[in-house]
Protein backbone atom coordinates (compact mmCIF):
# COMPACT_ATOMS: atom_id res chain seq x y z
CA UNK A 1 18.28 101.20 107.55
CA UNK A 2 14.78 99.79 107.11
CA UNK A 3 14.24 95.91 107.52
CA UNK A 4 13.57 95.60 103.93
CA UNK A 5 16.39 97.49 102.27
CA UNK A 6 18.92 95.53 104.81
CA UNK A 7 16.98 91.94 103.32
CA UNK A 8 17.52 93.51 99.29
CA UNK A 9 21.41 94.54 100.34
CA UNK A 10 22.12 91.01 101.93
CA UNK A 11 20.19 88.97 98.87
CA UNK A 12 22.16 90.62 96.63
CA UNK A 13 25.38 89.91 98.18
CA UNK A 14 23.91 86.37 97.91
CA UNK A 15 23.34 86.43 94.48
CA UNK A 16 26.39 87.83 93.32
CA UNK A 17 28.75 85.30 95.88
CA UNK A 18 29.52 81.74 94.84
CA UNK A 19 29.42 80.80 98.20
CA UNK A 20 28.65 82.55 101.81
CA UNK A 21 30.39 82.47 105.12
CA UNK A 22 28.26 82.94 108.31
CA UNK A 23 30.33 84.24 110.78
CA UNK A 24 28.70 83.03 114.72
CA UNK A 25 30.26 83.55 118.08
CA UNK A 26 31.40 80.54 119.71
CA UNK A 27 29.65 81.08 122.82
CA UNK A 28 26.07 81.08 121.57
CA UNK A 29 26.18 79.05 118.67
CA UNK A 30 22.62 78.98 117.79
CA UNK A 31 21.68 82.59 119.01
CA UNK A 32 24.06 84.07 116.39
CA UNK A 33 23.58 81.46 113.50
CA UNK A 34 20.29 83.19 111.64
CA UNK A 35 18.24 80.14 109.85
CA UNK A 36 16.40 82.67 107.50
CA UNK A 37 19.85 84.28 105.92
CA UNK A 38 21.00 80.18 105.94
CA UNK A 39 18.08 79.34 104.35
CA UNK A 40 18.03 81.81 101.71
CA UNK A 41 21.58 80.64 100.52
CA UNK A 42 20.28 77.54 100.38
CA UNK A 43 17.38 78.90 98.29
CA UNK A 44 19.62 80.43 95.70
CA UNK A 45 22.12 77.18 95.29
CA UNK A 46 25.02 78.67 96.93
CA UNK A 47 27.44 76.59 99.58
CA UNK A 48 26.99 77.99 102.96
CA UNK A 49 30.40 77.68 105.24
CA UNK A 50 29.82 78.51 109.12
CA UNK A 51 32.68 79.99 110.94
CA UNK A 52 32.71 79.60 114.60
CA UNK A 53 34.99 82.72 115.72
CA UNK A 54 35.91 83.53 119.66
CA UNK A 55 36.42 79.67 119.85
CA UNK A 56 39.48 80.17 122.31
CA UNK A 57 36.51 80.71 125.04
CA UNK A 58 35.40 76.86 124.55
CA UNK A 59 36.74 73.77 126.29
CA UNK A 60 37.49 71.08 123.59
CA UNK A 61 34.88 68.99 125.13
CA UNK A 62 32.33 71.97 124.25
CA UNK A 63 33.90 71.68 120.66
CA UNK A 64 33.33 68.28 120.28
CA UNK A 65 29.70 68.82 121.37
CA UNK A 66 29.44 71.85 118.51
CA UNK A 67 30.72 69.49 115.46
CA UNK A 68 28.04 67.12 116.07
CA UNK A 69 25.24 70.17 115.47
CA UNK A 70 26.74 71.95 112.19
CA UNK A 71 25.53 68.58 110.29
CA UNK A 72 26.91 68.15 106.81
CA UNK A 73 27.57 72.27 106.85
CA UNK A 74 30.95 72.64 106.37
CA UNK A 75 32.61 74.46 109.28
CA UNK A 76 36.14 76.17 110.59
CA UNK A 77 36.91 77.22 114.45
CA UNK A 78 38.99 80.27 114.89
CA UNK A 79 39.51 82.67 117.75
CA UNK A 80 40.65 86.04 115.59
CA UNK A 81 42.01 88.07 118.63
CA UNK A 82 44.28 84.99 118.97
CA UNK A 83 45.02 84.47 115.47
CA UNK A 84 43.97 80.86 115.57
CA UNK A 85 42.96 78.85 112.78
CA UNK A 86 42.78 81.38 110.20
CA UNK A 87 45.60 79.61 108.25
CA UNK A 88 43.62 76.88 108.49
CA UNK A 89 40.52 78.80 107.46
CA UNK A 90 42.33 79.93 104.40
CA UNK A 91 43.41 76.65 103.09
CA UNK A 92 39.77 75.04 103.18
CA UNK A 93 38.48 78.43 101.01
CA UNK A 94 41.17 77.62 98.80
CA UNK A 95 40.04 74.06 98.74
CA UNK A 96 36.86 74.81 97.84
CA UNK A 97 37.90 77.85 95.33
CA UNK A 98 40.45 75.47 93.63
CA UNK A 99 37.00 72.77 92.27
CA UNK A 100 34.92 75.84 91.12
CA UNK A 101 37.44 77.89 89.10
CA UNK A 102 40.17 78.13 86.41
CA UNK A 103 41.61 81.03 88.21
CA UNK A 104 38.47 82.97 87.32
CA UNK A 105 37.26 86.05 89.93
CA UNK A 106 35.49 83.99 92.95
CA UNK A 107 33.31 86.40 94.95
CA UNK A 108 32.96 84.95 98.85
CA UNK A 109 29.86 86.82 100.67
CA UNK A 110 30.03 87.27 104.33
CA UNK A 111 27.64 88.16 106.81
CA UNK A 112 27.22 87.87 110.60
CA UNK A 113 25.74 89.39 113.77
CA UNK A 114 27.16 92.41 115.01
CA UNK A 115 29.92 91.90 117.10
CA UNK A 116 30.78 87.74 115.41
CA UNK A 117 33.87 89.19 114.55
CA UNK A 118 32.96 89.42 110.89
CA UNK A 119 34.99 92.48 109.81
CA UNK A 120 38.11 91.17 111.78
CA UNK A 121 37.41 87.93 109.81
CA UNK A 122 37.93 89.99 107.01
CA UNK A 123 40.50 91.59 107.98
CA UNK A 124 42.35 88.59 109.18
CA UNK A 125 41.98 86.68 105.88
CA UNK A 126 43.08 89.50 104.07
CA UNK A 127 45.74 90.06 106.19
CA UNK A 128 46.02 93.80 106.68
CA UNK A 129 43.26 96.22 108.11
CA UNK A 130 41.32 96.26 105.05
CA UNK A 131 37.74 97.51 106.14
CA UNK A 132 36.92 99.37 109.63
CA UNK A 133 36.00 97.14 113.22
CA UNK A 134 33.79 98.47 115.44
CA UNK A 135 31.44 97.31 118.40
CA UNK A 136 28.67 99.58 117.18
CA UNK A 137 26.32 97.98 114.60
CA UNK A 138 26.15 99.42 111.68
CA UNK A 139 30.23 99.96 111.61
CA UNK A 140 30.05 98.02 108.35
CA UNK A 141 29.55 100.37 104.41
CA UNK A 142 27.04 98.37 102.90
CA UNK A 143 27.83 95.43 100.49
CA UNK A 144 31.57 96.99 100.63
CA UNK A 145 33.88 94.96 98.47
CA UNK A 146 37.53 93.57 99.74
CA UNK A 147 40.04 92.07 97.79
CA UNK A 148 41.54 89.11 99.26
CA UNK A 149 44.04 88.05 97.01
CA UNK A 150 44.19 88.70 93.03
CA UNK A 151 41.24 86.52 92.06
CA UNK A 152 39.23 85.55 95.39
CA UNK A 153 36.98 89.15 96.61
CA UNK A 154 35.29 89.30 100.09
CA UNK A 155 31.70 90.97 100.31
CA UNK A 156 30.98 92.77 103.59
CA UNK A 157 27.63 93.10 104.52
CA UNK A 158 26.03 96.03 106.67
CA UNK A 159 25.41 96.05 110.17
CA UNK A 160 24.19 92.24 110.18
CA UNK A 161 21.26 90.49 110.22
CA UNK A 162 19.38 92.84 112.50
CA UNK A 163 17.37 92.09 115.75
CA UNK A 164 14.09 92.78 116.61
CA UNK A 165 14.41 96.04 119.36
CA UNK A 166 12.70 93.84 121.72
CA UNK A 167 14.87 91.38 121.95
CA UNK A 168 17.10 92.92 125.18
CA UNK A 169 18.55 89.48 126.09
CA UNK A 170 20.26 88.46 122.88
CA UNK A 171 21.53 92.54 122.04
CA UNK A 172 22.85 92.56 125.35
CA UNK A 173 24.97 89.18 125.01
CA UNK A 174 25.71 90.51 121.55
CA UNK A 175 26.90 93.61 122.88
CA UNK A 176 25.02 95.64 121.20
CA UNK A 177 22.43 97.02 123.75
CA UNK A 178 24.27 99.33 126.77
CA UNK A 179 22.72 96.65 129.83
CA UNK A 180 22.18 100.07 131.81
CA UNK A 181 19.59 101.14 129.37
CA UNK A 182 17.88 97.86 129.21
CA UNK A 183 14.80 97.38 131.36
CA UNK A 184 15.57 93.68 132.38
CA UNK A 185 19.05 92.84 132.88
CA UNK A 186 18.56 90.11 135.64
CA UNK A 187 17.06 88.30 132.23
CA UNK A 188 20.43 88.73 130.59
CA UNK A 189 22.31 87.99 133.69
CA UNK A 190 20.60 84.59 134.18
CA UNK A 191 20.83 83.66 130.66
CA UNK A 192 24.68 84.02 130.94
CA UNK A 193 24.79 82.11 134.67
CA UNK A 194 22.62 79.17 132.65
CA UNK A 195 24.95 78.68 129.21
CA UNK A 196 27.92 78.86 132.12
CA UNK A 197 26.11 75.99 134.21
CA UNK A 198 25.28 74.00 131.18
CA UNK A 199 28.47 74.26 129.24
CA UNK A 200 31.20 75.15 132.69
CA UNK A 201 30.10 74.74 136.02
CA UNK A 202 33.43 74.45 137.22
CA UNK A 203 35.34 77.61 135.30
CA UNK A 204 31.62 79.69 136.45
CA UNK A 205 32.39 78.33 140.27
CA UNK A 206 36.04 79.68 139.87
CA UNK A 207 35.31 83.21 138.50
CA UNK A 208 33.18 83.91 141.09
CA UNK A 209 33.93 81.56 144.05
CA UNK A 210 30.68 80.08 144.51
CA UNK A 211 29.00 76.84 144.84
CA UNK A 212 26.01 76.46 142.46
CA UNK A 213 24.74 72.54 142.96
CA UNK A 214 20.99 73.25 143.43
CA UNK A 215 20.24 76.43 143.86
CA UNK A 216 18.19 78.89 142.05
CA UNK A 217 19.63 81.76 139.96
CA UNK A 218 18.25 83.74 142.63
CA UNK A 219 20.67 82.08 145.24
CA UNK A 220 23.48 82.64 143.22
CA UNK A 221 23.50 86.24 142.83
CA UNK A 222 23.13 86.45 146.52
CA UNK A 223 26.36 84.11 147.18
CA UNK A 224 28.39 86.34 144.02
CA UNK A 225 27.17 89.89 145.86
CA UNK A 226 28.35 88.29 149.00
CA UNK A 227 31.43 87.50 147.54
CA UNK A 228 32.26 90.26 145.52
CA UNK A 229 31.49 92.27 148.89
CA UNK A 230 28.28 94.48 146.62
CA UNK A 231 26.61 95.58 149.31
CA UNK A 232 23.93 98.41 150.05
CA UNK A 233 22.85 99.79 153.78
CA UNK A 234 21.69 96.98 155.55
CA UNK A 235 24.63 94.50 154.34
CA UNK A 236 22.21 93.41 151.48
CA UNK A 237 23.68 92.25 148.32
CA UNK A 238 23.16 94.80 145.35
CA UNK A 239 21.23 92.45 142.63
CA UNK A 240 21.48 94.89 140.12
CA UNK A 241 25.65 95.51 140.84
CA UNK A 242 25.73 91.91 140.50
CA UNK A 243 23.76 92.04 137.28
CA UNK A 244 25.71 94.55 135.48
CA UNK A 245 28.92 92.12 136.56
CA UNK A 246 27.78 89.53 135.06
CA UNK A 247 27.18 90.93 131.99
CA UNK A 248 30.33 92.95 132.18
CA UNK A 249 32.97 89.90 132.45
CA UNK A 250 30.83 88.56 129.56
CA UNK A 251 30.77 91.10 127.35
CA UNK A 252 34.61 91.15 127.75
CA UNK A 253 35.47 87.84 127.33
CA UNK A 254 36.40 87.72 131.19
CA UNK A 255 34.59 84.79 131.39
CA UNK A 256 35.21 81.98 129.63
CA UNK A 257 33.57 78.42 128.39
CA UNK A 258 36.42 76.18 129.38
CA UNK A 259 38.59 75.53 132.43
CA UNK A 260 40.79 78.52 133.64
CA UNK A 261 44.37 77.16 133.03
């Protein structure tokens, strides 16, 4: 799908919602919210709602931290594979359903990065398996309509707000980019070791049973290799084993942004 017939499916979902959720992945916040789709529901007068899914991964501390940054966006937390806070994601649409209509038909557009969660959203507010879930992009029919409940209709949108091909780092924490075809992983890999440091430390130090106070990312992949015994001839740590772990326990949710209980 070309850039522009993606931009003419997504505006039109826009235009025909009375308001638009913005589904974003707990861990990277601001690398999955998209400020041109935000700002072009702004643009056309509609309410924008952001929904932080996969929010089991944070420490309420980190949470705390989040609600300071949505601003006067209104916002829900909900971890979908847990079924948390869906219930309470429901009751705030109907909240806001309840001072627009008279039990008129209340279209709700949503749209997302690939692998936000946003057809499980779906799903999960409509409480069966009502569209397919997949970790490919493009999973999602285009502008594909889902009824909710009797007067309240979801509006999928395709594939989601795509990224630019170049962009290795952000596909590969997305998911969407197979790290063994990408041409810099240790990128990716210290991208995930710095949101750990700044948001974890301690749960990072855990996982992977290493001390990281002062020392370079460089460092720290030695100490993991060490420790995770990935070694080549020579009894030299395997960067690019370590790498590809990294990005691995991320990419499945091994890791996570709060203390391990």
């Amino acid at each position: 799908m070309s850039m522009d017939k993606f931009w003419d499916i997504v505006e039109n979902v826009i235009n025909n919602s009375e308001f638009v959720i913005e589904v974003i992945d707990a861990r990277m916040p601001e690398i999955t919210r998209n400020k041109y789709a935000e700002n072009l529901v702004e643009s056309k007068g509609k309410k924008l709602i952001i929904v932080v899914n996969k929010s089991d991964f944070l420490s309420k501390e980190t949470v705390d931290i989040y609600k300071k940054n949505f601003g006067k966006i209104p916002f829900f937390f909900v971890s979908i594979r847990n079924r948390k806070g869906v219930t309470h994601l429901k009751w705030g649409l109907f909240k806001i359903i309840k001072k627009m209509s008279n039990n008129r038909m209340i279209n709700i557009g949503v749209i997302g990065y690939p692998n936000t969660g946003k057809s499980s959203l779906i799903n999960a507010l409509c409480g069966r398996r009502a569209i397919a879930v997949g970790s490919k992009p493009g999973t999602t029919r285009c502008g594909q309509l889902v009824k909710m409940i009797s007067n309240i209709m979801l509006i999928d949108t395709p594939g989601v707000i795509p990224m630019s091909d170049c962009d290795e780092t952000r596909q590969i924490l997305m998911n969407t980019l197979d790290p063994s075809n990408a041409k810099r992983i240790d990128v990716a890999a210290a991208e995930i070791v710095r949101i750990f440091l700044e948001q974890n430390k301690k749960a990072f130090e855990e996982m992977y049973k290493v001390e990281t106070e002062g020392k370079t990312f460089g460092v720290i992949v030695e100490e993991i290799g060490e420790s995770k015994k990935m070694l080549i001839k020579g009894g030299k740590v395997d960067a690019r084993r370590v790498y590809l772990k990294l990005i691995d326990d991320w990419q499945k949710g091994n890791i996570l942004l709060k203390d391990n209980q």
